[in-house]
Protein backbone atom coordinates (compact mmCIF):
# COMPACT_ATOMS: atom_id res chain seq x y z
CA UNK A 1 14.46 -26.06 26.62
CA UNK A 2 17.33 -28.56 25.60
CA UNK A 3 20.10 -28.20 22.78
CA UNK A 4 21.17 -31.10 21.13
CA UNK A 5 24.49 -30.49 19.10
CA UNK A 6 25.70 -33.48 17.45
CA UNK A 7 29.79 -34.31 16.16
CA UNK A 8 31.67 -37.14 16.06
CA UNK A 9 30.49 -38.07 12.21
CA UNK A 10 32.67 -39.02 9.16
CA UNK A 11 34.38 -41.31 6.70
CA UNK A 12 35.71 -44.35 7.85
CA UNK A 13 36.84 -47.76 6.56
CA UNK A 14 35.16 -50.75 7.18
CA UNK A 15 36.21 -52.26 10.19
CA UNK A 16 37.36 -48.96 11.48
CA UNK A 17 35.43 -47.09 14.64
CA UNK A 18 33.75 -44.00 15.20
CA UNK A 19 32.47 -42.35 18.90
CA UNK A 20 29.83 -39.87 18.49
CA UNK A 21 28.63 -37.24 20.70
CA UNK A 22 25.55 -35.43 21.68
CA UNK A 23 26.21 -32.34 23.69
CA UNK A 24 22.90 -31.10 25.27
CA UNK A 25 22.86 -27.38 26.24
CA UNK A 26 20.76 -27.80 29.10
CA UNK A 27 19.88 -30.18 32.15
CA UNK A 28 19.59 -33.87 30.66
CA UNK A 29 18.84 -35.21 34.40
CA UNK A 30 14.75 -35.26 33.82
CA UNK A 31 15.01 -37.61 30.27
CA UNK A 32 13.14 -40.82 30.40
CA UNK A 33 15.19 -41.89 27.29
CA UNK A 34 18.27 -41.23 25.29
CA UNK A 35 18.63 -42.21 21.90
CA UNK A 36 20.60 -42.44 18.72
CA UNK A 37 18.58 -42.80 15.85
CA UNK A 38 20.03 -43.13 12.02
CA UNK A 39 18.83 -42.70 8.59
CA UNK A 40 19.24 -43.37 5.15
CA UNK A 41 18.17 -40.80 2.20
CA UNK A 42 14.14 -42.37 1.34
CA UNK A 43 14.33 -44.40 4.55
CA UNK A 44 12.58 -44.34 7.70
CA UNK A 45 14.49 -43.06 10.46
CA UNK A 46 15.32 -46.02 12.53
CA UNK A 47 16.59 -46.43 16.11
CA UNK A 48 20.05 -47.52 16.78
CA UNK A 49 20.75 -47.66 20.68
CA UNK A 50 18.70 -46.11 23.44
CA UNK A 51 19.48 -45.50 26.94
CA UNK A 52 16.60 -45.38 29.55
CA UNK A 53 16.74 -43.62 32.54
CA UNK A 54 16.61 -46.89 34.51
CA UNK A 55 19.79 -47.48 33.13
CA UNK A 56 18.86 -50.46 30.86
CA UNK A 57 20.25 -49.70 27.18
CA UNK A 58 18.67 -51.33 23.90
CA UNK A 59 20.40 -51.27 20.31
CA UNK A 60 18.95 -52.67 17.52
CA UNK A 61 19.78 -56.23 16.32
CA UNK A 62 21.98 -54.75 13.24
CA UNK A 63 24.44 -53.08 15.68
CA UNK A 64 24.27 -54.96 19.11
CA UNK A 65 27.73 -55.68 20.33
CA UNK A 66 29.44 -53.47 17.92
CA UNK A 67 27.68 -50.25 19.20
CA UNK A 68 27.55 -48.72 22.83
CA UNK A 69 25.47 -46.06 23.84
CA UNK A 70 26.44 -43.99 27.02
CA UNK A 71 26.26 -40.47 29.11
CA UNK A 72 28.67 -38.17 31.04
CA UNK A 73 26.41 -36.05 33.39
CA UNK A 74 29.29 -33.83 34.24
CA UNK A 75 29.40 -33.02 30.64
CA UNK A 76 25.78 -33.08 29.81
CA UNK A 77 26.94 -35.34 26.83
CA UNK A 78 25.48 -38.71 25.43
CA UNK A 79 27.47 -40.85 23.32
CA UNK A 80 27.68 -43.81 20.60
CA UNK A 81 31.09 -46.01 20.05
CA UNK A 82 31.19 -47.38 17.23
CA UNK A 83 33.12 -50.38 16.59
CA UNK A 84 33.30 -53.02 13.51
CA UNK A 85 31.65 -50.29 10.83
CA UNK A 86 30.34 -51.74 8.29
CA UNK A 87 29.14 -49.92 4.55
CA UNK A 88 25.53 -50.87 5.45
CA UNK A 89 25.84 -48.15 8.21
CA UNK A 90 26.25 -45.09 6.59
CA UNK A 91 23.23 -43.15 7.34
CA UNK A 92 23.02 -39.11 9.22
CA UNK A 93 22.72 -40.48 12.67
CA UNK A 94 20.88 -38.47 15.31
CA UNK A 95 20.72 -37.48 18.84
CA UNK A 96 17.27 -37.80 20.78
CA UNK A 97 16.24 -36.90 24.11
CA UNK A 98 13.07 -37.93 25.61
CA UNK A 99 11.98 -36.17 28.67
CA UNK A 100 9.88 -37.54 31.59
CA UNK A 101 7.32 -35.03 31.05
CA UNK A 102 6.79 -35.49 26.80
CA UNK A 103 9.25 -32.95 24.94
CA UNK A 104 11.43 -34.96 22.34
CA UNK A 105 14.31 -32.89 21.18
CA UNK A 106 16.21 -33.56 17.87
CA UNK A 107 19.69 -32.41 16.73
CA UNK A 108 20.77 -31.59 13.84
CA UNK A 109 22.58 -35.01 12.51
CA UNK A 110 26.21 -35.71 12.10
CA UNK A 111 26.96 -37.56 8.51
CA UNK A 112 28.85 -41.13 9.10
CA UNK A 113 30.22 -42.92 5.82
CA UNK A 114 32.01 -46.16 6.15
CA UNK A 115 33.38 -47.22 2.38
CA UNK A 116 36.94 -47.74 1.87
């Protein structure tokens, strides 16, 4: 069973940068994907950045090369940086863990406003 505990979240100012984290309360070594995932009150959940276990990372076309998606294994921690923030993405952005045998874990969602 895996934990995801998401922080990081807030207001910011366009421009400005946020680095979110995803602590996961038990082994993350098994996942065949990582993910941060964002959404939008009466909006689809929609996928931000993922990491694959092969190491090959994908982010979506609103956020590539402003957004980086990467893990700490010592820490058991994923994370998002968050550079050039824009208004259009404010959204509760969420953790997701994919394992190699078909559990998906959640967390809970960390709030990130960008308006100055």
């Amino acid at each position: 069973q895996v934990q995801l505990v998401e922080s990081g979240g807030g207001l910011v100012q366009p421009g400005g940068s946020l680095r979110l984290s995803c602590a996961a309360s038990g082994r993350i070594f098994s996942f065949n994907s990582i993910s941060w995932y964002r959404q939008v009150p009466g909006q689809q959940r929609e996928s931000v950045a993922t990491l694959m276990s092969t190491g090959l990372t994908n982010y979506a076309d609103s956020v590539k090369g402003r957004f980086t998606i990467s893990r700490d294994n010592a820490k058991n921690t994923v994370y998002l940086q968050m550079n050039s923030l824009k208004p259009e993405d404010t959204a509760v952005y969420y953790c997701n863990i994919k394992t190699i045998i078909g559990s998906n874990y959640w967390g809970q969602g960390t709030q990130v406003t960008v308006s100055s």
